[in-house]
N, C-alpha and C. Protein backbone atom coordinates (compact mmCIF):
# COMPACT_ATOMS: atom_id res chain seq x y z
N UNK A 1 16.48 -21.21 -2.13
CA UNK A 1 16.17 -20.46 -0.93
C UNK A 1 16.90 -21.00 0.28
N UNK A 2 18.26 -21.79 0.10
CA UNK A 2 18.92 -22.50 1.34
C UNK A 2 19.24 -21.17 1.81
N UNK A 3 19.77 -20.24 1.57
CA UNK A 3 20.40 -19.00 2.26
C UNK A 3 19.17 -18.33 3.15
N UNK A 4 18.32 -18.23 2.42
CA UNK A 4 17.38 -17.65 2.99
C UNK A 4 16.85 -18.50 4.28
N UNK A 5 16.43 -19.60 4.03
CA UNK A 5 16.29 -20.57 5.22
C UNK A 5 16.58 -20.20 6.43
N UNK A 6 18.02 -20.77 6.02
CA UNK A 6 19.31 -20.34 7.39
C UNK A 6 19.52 -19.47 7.99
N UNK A 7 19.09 -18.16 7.37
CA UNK A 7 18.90 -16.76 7.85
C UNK A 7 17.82 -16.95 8.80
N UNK A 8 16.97 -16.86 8.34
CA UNK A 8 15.52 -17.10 8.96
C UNK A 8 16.00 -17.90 10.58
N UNK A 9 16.04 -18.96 10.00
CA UNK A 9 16.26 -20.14 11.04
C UNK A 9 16.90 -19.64 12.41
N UNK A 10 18.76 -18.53 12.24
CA UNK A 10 19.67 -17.99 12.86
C UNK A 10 18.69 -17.79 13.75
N UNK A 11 17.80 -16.44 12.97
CA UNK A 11 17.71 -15.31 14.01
C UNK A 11 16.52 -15.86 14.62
N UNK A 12 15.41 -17.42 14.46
CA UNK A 12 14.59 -17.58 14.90
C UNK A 12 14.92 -18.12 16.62
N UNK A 13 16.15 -18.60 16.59
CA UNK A 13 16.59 -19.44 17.50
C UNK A 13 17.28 -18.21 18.30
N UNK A 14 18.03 -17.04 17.85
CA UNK A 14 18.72 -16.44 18.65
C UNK A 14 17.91 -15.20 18.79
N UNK A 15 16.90 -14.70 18.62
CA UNK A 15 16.03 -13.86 19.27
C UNK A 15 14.35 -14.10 19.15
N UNK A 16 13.54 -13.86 20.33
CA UNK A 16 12.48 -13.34 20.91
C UNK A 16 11.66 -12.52 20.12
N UNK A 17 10.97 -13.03 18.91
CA UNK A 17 10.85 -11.94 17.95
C UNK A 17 9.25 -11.47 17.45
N UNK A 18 8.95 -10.58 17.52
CA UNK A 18 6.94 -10.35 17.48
C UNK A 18 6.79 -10.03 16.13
N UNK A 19 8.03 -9.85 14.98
CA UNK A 19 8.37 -9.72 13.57
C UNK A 19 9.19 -10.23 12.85
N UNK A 20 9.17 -10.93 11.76
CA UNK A 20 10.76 -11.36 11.24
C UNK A 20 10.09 -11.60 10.17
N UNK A 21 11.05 -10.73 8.89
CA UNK A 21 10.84 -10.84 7.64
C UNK A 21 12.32 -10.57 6.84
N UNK A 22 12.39 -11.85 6.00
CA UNK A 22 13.95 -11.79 5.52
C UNK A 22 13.83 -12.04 4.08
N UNK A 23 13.98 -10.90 3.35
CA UNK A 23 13.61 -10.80 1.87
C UNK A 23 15.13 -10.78 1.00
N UNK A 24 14.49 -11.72 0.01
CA UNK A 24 16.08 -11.77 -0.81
C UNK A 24 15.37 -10.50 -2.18
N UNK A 25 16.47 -9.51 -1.97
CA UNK A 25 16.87 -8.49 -2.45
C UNK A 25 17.63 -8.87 -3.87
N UNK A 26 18.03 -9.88 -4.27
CA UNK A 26 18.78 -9.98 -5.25
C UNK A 26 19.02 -10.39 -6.75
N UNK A 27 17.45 -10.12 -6.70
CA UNK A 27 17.19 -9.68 -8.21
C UNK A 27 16.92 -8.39 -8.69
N UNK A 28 17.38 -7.36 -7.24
CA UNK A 28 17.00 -6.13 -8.01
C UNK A 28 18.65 -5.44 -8.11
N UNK A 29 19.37 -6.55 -8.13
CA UNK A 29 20.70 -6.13 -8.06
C UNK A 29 21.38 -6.91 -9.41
N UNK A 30 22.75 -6.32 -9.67
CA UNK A 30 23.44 -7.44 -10.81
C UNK A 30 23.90 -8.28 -10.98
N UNK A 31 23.04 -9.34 -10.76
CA UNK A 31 24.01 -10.49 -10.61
C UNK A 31 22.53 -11.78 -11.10
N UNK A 32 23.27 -13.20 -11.37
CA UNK A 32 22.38 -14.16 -11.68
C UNK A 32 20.94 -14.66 -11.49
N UNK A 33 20.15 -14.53 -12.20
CA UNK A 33 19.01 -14.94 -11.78
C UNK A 33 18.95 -16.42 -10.71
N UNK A 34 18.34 -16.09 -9.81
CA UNK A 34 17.88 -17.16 -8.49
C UNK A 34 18.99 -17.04 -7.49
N UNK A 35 19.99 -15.96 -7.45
CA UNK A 35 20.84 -15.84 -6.23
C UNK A 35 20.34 -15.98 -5.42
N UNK A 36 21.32 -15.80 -4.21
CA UNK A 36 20.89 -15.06 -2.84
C UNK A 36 21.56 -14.58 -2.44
N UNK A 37 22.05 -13.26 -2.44
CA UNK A 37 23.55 -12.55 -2.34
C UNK A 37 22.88 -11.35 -1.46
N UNK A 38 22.16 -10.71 -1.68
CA UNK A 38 21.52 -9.22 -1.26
C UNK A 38 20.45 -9.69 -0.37
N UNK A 39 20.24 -9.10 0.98
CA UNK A 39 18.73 -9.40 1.49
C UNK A 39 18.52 -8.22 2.49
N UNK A 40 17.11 -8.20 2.35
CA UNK A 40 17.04 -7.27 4.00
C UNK A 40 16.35 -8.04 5.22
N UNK A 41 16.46 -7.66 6.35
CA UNK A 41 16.35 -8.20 7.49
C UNK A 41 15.55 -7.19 7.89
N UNK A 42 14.41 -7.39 8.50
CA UNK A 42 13.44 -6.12 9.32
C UNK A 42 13.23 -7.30 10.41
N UNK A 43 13.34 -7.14 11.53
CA UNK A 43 13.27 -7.90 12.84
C UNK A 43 12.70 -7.01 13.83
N UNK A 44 11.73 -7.04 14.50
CA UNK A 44 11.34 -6.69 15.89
C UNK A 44 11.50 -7.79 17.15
N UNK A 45 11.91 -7.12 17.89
CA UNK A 45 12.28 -8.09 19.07
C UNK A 45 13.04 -6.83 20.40
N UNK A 46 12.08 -6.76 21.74
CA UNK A 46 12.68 -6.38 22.52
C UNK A 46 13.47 -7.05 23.15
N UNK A 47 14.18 -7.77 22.44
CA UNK A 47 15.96 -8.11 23.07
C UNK A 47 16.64 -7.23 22.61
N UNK A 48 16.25 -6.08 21.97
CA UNK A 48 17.16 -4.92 21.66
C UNK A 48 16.57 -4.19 22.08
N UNK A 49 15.89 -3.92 23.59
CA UNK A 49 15.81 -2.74 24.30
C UNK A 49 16.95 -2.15 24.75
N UNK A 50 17.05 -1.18 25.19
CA UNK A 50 18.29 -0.74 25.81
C UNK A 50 19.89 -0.66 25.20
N UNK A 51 19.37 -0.84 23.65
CA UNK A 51 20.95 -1.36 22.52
C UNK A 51 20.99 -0.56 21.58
N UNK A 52 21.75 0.24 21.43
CA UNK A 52 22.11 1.04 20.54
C UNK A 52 22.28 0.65 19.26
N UNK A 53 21.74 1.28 18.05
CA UNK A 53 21.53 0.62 16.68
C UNK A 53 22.49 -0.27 16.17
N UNK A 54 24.07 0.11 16.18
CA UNK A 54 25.39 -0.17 16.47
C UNK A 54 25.21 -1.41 16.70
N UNK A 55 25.05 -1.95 18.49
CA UNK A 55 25.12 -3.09 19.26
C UNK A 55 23.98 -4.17 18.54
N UNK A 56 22.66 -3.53 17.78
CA UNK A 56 22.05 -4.63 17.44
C UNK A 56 22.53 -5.27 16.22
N UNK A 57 23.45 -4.21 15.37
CA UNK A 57 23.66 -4.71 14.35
C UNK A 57 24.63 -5.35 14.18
N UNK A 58 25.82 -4.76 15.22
CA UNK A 58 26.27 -5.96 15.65
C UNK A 58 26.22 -7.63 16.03
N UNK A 59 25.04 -7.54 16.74
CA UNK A 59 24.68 -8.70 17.66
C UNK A 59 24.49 -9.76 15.82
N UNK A 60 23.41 -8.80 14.75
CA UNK A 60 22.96 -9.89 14.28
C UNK A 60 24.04 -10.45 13.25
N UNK A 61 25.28 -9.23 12.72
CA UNK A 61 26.33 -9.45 11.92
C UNK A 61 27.62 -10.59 12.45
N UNK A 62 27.46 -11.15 13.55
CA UNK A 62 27.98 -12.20 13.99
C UNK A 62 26.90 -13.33 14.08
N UNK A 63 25.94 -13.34 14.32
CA UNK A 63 25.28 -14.39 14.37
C UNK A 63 25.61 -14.81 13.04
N UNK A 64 25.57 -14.12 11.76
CA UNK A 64 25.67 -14.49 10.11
C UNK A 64 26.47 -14.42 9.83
N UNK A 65 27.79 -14.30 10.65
CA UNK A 65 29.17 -14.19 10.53
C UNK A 65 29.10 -15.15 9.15
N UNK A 66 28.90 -16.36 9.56
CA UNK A 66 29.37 -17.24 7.99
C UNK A 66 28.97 -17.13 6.44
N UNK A 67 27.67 -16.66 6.79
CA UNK A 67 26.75 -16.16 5.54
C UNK A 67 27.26 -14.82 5.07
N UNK A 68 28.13 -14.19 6.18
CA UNK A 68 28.07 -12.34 5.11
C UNK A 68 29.98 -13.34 4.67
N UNK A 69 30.38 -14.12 5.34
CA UNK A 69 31.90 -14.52 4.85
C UNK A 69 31.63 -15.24 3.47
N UNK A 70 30.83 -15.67 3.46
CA UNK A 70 30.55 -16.73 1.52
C UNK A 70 29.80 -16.12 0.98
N UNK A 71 28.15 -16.28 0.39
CA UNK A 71 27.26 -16.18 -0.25
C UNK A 71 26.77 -14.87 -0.27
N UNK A 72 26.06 -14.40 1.05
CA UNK A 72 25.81 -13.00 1.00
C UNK A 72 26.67 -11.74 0.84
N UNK A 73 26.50 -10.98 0.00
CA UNK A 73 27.27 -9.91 -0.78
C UNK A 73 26.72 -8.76 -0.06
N UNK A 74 25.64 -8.11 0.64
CA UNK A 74 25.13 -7.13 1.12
C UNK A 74 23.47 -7.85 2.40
N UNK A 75 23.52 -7.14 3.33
CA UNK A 75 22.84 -7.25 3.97
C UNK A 75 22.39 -5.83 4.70
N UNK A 76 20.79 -5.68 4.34
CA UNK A 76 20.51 -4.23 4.71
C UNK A 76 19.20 -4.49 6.38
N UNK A 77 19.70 -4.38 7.66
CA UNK A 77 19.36 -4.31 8.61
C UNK A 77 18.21 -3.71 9.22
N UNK A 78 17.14 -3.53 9.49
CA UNK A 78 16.04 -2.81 9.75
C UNK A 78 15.37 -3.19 11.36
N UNK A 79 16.19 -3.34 11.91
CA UNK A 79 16.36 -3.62 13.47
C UNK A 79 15.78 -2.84 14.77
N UNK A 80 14.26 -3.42 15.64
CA UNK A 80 13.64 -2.53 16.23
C UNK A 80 12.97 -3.57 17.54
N UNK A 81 12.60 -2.77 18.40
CA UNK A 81 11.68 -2.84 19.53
C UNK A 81 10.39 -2.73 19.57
N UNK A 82 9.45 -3.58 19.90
CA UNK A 82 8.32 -3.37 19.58
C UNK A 82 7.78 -1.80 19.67
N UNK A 83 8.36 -1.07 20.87
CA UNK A 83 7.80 0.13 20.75
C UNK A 83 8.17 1.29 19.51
N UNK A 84 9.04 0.81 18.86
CA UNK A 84 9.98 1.20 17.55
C UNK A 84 8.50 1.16 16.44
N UNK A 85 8.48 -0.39 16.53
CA UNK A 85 8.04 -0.77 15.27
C UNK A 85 6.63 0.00 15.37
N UNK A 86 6.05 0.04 16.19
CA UNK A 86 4.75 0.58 16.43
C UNK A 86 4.57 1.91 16.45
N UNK A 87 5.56 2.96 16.74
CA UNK A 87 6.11 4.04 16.52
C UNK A 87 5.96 4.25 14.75
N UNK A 88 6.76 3.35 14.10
CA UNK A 88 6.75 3.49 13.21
C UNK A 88 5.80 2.87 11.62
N UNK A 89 4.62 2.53 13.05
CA UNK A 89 3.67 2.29 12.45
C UNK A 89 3.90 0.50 11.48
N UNK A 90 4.67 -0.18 12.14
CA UNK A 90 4.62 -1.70 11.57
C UNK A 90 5.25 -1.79 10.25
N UNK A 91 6.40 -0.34 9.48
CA UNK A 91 6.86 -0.52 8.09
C UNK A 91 8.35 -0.20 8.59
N UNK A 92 8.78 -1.07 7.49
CA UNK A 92 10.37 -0.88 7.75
C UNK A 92 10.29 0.29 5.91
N UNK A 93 12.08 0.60 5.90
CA UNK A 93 12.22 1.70 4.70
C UNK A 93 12.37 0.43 3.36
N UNK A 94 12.02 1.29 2.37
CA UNK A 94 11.72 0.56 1.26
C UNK A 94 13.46 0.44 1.15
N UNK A 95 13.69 -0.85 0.14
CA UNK A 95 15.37 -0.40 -0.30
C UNK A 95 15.65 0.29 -1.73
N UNK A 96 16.72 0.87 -1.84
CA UNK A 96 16.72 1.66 -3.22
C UNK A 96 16.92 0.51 -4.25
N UNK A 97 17.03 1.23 -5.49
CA UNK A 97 17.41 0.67 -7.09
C UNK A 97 18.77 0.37 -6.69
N UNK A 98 19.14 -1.03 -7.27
CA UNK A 98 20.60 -0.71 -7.37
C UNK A 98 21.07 -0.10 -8.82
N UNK A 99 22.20 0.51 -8.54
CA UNK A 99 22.90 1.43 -9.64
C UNK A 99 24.04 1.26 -9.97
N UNK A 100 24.46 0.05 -9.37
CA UNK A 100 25.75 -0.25 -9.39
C UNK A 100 26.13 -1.65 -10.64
N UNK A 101 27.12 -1.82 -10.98
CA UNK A 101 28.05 -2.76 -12.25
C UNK A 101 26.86 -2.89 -13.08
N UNK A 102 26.52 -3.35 -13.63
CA UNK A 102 25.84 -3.26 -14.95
C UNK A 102 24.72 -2.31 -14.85
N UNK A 103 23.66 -2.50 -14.02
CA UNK A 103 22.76 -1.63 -13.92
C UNK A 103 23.40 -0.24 -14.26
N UNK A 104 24.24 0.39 -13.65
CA UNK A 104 24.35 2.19 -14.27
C UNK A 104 24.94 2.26 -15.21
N UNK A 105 25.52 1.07 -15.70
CA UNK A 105 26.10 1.54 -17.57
C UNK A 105 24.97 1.42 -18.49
N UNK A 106 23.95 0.84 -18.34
CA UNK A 106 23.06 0.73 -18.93
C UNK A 106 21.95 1.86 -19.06
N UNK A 107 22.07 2.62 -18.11
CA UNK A 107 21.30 4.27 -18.42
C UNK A 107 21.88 5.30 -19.13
């Protein structure tokens, strides 16, 4: 869980946050048991008031600049404002099946 850590850790230090949940995704994908290649990020934090979905995902795809350059293979973003999250009732979107390299030859 070092990847995961560090993730965590990034965004604890570089945003203001009333949510942060960073799930490794990557056993539902193809690749080695105990990776950490795939994750999602659901973050609330009004330091992204006024920021266009774009600019936040920006903001956090440089903070992990090093992590999406080595280890992490996919990172799925779920990025909001408290009035967002509460809007949307406190759930971020589920993520799909993956279907991709081994998984869809196998159906």
């Amino acid at each position: 869980m070092q990847v995961q850590n560090t993730i965590e850790e990034k965004l604890a230090k570089a945003f203001n946050s009333s949510f942060k949940e960073v799930l490794n995704e990557s056993h539902m994908h193809s690749v080695p048991p105990n990776s950490e290649t795939h994750f999602k990020v659901t973050l609330v934090s009004d330091d992204f008031v006024g920021k266009r979905k774009v600019g936040r995902h920006q903001q956090v795809y440089s903070l992990l600049h090093e992590e999406l350059e080595g280890p992490v293979h996919a990172l799925a973003l779920h990025l909001y404002t408290q009035d967002e999250w509460s809007a949307r009732q406190g759930a971020s979107p589920d993520s799909p099946n993956c279907l991709g390299g081994s998984k869809k030859e196998a159906q």
